[in-house]
PDB file of N, CA and C in Angstrom:
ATOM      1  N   UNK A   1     -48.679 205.411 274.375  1.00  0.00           N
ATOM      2  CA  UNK A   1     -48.756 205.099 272.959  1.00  0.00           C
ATOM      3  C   UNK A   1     -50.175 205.331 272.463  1.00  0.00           C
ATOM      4  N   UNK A   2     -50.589 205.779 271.529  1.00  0.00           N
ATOM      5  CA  UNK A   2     -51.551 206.453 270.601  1.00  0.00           C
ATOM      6  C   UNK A   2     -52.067 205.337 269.281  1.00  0.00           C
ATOM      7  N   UNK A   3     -52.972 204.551 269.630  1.00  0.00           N
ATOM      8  CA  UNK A   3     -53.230 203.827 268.597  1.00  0.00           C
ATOM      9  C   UNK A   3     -53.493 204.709 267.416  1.00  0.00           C
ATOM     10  N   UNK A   4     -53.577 204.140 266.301  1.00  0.00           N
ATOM     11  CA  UNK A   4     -53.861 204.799 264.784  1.00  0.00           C
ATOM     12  C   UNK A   4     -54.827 204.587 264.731  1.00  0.00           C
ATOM     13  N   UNK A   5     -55.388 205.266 263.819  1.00  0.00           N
ATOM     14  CA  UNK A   5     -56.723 204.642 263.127  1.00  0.00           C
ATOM     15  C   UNK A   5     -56.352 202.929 262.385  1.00  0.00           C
ATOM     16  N   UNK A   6     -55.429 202.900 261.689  1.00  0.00           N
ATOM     17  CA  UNK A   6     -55.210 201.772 260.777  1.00  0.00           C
ATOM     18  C   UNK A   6     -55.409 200.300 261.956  1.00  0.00           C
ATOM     19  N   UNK A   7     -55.107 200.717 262.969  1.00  0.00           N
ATOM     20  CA  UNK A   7     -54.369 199.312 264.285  1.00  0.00           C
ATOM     21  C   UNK A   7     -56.186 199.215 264.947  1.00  0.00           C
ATOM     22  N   UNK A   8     -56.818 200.415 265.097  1.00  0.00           N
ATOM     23  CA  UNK A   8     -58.080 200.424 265.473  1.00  0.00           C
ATOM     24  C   UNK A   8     -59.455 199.582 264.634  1.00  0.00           C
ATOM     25  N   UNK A   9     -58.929 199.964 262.917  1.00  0.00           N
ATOM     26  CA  UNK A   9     -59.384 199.672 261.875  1.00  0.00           C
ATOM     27  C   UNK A   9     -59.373 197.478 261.946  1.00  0.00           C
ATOM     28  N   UNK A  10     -57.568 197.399 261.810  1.00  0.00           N
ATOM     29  CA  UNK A  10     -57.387 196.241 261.985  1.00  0.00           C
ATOM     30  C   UNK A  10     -58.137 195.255 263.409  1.00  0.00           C
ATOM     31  N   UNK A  11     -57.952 195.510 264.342  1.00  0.00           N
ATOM     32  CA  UNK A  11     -58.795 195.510 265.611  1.00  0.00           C
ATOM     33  C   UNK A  11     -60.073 195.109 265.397  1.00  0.00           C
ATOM     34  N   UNK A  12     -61.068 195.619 264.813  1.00  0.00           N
ATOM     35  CA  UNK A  12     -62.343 195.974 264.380  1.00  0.00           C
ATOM     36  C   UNK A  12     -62.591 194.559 263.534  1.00  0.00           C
ATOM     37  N   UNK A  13     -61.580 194.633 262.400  1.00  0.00           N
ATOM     38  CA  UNK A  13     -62.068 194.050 261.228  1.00  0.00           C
ATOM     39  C   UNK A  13     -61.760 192.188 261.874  1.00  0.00           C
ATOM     40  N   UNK A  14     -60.581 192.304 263.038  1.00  0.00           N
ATOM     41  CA  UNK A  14     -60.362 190.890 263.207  1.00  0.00           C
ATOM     42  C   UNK A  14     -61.529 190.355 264.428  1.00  0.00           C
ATOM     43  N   UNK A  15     -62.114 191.522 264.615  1.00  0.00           N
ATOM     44  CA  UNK A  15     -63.176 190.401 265.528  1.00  0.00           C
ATOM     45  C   UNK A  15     -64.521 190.369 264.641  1.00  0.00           C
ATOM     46  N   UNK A  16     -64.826 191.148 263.828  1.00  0.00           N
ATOM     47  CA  UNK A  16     -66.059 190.985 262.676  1.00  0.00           C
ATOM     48  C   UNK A  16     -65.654 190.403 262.272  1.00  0.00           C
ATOM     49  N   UNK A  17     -64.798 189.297 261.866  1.00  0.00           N
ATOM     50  CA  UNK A  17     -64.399 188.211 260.907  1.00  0.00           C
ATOM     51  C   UNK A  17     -64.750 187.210 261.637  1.00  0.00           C
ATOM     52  N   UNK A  18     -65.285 187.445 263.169  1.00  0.00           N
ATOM     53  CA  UNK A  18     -65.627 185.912 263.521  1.00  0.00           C
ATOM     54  C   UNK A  18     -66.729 185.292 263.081  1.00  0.00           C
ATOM     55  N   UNK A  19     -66.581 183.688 263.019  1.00  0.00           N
ATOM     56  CA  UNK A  19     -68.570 183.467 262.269  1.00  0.00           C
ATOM     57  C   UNK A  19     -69.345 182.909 262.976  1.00  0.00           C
ATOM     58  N   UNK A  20     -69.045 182.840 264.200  1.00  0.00           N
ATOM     59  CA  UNK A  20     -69.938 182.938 265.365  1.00  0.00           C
ATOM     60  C   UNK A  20     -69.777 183.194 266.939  1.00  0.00           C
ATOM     61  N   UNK A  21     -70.265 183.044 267.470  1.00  0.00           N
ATOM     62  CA  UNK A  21     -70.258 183.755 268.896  1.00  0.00           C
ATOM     63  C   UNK A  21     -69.186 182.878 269.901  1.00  0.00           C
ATOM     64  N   UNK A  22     -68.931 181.603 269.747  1.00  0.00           N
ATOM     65  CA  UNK A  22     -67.784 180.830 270.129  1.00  0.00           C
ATOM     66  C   UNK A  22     -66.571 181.553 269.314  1.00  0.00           C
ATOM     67  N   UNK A  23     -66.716 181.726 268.243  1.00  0.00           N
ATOM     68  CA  UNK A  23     -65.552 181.893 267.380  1.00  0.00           C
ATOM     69  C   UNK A  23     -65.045 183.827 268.114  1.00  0.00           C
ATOM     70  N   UNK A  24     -66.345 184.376 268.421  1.00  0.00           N
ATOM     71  CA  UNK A  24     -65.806 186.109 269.179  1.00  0.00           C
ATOM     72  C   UNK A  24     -65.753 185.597 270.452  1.00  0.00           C
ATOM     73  N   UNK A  25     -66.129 184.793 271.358  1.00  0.00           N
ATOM     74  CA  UNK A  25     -65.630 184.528 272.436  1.00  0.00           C
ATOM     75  C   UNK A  25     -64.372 183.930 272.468  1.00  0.00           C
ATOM     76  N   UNK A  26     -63.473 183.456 271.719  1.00  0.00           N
ATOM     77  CA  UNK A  26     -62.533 182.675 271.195  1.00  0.00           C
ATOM     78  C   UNK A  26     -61.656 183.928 271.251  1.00  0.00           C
ATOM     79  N   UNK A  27     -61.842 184.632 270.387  1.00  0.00           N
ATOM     80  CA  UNK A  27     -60.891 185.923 270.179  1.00  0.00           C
ATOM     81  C   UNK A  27     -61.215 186.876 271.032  1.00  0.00           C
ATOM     82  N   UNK A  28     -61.587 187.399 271.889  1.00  0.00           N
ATOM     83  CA  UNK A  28     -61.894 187.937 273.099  1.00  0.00           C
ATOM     84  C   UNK A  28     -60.969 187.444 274.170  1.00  0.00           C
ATOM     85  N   UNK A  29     -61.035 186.167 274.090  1.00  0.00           N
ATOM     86  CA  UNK A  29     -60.332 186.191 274.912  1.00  0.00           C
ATOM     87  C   UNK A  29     -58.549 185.257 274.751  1.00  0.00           C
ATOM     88  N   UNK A  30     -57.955 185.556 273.752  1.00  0.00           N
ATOM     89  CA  UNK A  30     -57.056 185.370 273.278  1.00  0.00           C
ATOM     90  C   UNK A  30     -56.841 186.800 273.467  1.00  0.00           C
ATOM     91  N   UNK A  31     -57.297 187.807 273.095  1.00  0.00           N
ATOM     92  CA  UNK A  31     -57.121 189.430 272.985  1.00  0.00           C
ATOM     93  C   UNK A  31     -56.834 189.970 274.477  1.00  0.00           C
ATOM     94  N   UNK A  32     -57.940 189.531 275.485  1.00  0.00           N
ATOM     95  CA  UNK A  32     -57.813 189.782 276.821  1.00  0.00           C
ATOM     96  C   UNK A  32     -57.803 189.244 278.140  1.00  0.00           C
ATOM     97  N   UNK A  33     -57.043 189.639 278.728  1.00  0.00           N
ATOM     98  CA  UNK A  33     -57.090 188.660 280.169  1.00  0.00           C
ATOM     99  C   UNK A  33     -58.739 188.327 280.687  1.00  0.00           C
ATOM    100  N   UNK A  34     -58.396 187.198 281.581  1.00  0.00           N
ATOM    101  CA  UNK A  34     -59.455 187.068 282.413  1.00  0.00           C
ATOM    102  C   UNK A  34     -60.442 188.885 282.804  1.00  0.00           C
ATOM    103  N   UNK A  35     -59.440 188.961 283.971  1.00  0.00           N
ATOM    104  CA  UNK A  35     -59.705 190.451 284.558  1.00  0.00           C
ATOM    105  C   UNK A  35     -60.170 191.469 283.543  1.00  0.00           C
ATOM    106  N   UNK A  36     -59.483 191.593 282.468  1.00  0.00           N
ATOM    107  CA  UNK A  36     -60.300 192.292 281.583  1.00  0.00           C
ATOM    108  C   UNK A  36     -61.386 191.561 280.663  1.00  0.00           C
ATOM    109  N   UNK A  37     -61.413 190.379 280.518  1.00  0.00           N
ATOM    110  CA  UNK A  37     -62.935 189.983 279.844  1.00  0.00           C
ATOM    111  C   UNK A  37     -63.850 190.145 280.872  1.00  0.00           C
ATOM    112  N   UNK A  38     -64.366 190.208 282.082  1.00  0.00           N
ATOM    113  CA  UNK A  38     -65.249 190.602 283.108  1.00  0.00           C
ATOM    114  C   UNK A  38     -65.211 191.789 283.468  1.00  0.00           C
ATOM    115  N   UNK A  39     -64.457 192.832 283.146  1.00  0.00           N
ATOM    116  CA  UNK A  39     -64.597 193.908 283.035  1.00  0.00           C
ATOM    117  C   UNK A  39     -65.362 194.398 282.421  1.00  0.00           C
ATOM    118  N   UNK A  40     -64.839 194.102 280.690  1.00  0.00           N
ATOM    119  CA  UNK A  40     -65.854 194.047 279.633  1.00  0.00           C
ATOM    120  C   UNK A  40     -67.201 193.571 279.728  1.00  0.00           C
ATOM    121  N   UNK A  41     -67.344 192.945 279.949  1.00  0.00           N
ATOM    122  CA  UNK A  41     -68.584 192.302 280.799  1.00  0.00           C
ATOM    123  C   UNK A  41     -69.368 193.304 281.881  1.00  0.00           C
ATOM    124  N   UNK A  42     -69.113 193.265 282.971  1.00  0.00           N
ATOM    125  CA  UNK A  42     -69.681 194.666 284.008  1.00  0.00           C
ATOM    126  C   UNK A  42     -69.936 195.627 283.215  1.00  0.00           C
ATOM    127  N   UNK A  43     -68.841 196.353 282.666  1.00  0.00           N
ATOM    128  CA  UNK A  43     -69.530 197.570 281.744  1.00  0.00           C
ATOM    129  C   UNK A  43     -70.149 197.477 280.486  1.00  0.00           C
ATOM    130  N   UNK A  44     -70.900 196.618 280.335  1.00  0.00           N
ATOM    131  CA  UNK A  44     -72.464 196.345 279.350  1.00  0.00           C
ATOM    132  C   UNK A  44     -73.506 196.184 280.004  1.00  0.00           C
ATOM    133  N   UNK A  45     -72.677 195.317 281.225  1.00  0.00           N
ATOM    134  CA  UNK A  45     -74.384 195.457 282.247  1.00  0.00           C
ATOM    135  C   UNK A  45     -74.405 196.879 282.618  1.00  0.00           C
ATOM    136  N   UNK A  46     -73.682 197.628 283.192  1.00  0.00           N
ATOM    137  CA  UNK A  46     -73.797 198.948 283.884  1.00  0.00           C
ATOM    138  C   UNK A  46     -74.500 200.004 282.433  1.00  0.00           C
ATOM    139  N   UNK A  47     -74.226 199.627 281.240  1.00  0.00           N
ATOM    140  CA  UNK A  47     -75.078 200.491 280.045  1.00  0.00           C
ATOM    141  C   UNK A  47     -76.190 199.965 280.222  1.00  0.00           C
ATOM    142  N   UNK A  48     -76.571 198.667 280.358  1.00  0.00           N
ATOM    143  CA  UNK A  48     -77.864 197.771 280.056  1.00  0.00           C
ATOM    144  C   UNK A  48     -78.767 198.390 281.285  1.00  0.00           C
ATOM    145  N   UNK A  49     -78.088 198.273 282.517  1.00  0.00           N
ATOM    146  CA  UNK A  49     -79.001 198.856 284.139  1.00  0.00           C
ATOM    147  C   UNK A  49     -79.430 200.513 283.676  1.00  0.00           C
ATOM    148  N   UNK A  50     -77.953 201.299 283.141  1.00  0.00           N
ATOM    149  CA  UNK A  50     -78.444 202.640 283.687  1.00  0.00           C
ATOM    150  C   UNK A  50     -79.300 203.001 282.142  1.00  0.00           C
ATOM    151  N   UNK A  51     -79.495 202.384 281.172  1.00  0.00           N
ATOM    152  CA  UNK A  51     -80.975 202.684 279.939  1.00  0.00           C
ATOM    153  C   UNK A  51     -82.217 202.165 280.572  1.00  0.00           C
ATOM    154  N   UNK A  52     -81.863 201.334 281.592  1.00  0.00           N
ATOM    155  CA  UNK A  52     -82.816 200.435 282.080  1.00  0.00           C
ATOM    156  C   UNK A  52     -83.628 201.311 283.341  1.00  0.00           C
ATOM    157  N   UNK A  53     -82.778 202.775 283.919  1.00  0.00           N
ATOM    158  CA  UNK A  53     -83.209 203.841 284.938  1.00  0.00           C
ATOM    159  C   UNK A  53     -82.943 203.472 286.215  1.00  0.00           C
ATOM    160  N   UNK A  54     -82.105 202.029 286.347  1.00  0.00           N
ATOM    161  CA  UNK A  54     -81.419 201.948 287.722  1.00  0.00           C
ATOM    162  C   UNK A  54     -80.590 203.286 288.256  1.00  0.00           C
ATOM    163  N   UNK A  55     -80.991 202.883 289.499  1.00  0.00           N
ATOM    164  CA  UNK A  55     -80.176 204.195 289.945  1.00  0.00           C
ATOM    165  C   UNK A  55     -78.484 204.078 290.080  1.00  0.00           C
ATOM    166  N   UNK A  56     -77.393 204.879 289.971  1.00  0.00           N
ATOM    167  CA  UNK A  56     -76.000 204.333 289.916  1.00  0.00           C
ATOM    168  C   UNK A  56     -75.614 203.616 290.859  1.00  0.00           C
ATOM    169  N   UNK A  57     -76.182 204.394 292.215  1.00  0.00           N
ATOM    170  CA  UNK A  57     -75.405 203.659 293.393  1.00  0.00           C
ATOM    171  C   UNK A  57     -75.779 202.059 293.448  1.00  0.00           C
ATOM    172  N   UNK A  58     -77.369 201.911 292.910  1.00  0.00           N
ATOM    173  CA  UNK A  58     -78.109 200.211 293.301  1.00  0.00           C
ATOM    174  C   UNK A  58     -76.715 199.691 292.071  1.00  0.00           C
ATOM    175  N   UNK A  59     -76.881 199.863 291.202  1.00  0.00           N
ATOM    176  CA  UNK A  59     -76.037 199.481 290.448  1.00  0.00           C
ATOM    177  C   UNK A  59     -74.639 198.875 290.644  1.00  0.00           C
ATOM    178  N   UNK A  60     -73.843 199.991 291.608  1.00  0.00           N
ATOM    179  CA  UNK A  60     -72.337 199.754 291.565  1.00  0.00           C
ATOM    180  C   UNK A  60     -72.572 198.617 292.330  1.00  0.00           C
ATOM    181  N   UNK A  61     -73.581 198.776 292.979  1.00  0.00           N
ATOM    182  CA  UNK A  61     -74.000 197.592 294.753  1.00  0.00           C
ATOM    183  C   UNK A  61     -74.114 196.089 294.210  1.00  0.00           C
ATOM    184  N   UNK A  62     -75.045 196.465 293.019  1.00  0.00           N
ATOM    185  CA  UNK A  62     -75.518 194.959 292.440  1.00  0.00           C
ATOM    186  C   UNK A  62     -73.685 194.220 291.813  1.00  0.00           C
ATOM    187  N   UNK A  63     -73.163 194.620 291.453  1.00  0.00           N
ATOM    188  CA  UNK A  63     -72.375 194.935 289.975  1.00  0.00           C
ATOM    189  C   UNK A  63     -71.214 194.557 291.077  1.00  0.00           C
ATOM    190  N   UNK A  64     -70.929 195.047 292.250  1.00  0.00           N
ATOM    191  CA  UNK A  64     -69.805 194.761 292.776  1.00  0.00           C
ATOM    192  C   UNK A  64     -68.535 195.697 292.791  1.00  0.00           C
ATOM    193  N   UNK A  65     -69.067 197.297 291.538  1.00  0.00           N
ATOM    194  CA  UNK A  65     -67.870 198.259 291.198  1.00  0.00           C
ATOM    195  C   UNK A  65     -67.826 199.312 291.908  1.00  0.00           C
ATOM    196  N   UNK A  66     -67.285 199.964 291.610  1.00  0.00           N
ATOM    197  CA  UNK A  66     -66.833 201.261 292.065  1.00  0.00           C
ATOM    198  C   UNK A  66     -68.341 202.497 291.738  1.00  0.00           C
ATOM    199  N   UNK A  67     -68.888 203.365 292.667  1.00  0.00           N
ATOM    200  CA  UNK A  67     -69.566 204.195 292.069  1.00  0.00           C
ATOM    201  C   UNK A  67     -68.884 204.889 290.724  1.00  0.00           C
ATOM    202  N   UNK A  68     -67.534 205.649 290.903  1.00  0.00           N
ATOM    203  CA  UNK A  68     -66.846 206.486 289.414  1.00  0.00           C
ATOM    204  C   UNK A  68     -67.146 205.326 288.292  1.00  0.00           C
ATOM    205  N   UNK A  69     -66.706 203.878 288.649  1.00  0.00           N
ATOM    206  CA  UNK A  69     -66.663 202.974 287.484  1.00  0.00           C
ATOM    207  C   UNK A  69     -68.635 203.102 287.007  1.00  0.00           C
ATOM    208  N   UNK A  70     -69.104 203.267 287.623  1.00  0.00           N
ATOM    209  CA  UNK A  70     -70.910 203.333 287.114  1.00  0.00           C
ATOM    210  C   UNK A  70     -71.231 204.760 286.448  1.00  0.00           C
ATOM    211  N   UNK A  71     -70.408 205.833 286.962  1.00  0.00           N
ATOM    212  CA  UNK A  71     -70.600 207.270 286.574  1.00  0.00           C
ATOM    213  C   UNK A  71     -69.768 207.263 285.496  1.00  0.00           C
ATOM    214  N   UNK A  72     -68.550 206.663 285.443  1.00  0.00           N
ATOM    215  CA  UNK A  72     -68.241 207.001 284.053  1.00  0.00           C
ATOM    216  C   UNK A  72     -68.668 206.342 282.751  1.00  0.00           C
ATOM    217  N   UNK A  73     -69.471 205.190 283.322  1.00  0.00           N
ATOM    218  CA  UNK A  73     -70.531 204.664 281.901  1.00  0.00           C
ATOM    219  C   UNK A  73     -71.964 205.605 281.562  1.00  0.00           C
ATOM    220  N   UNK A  74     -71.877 206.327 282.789  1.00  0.00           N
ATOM    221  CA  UNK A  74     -73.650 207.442 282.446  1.00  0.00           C
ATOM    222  C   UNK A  74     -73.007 208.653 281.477  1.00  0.00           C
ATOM    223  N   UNK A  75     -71.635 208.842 281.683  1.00  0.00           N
ATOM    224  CA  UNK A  75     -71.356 209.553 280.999  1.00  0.00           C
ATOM    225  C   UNK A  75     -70.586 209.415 279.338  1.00  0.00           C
ATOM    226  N   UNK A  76     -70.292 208.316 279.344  1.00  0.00           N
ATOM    227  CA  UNK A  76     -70.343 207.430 278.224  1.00  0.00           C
ATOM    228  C   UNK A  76     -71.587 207.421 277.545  1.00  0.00           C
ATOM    229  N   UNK A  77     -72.818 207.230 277.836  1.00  0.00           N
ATOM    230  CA  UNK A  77     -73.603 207.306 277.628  1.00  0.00           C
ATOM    231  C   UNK A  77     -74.259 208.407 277.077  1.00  0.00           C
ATOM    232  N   UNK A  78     -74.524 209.538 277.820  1.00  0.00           N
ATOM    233  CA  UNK A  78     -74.686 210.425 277.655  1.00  0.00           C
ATOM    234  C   UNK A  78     -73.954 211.334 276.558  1.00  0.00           C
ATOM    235  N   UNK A  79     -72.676 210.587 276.347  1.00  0.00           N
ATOM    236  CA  UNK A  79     -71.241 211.568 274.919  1.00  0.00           C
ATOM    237  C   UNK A  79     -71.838 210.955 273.710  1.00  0.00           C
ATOM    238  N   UNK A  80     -72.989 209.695 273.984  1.00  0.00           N
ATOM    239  CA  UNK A  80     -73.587 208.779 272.509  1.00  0.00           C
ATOM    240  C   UNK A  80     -74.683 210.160 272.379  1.00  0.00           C
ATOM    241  N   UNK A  81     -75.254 210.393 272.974  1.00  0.00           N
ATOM    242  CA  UNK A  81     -76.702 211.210 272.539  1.00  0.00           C
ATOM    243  C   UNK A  81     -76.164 212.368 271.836  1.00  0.00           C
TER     244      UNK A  81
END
């Protein structure tokens, strides 16, 4: 299934409506499982390490993931520039 723009749009607009950081942690995780809120989580640190010039592998090591799961945030990264 192929989200829309409109469902992406809606998405967007219901977590910017929170009015504070309990209130987006609130809906975060009403939105997502455990397993995926620490997911979410790992991959901000893995952006935060590899701007930071950690190397991938110390990374996946620190982080607990997969090397691909660290390479595919450098390249995430890299599709922003």
């Amino acid at each position: 299934m192929n989200t829309s723009n409109t469902e992406k749009t809606e998405l967007l607009d219901h977590l910017l409506s929170a009015k504070s950081r309990e209130d987006m942690a609130h809906r975060l995780e009403q939105l997502l499982t455990p397993t995926e809120y620490e997911e979410v989580i790992k991959r901000l640190q893995i952006f935060k390490m590899l701007e930071d010039g950690l190397p991938q592998r110390k990374i996946a090591e620190q982080l607990g993931v997969g090397i691909a799961t660290v390479s595919r945030g450098a390249r995430a990264l890299k599709n922003e520039l």
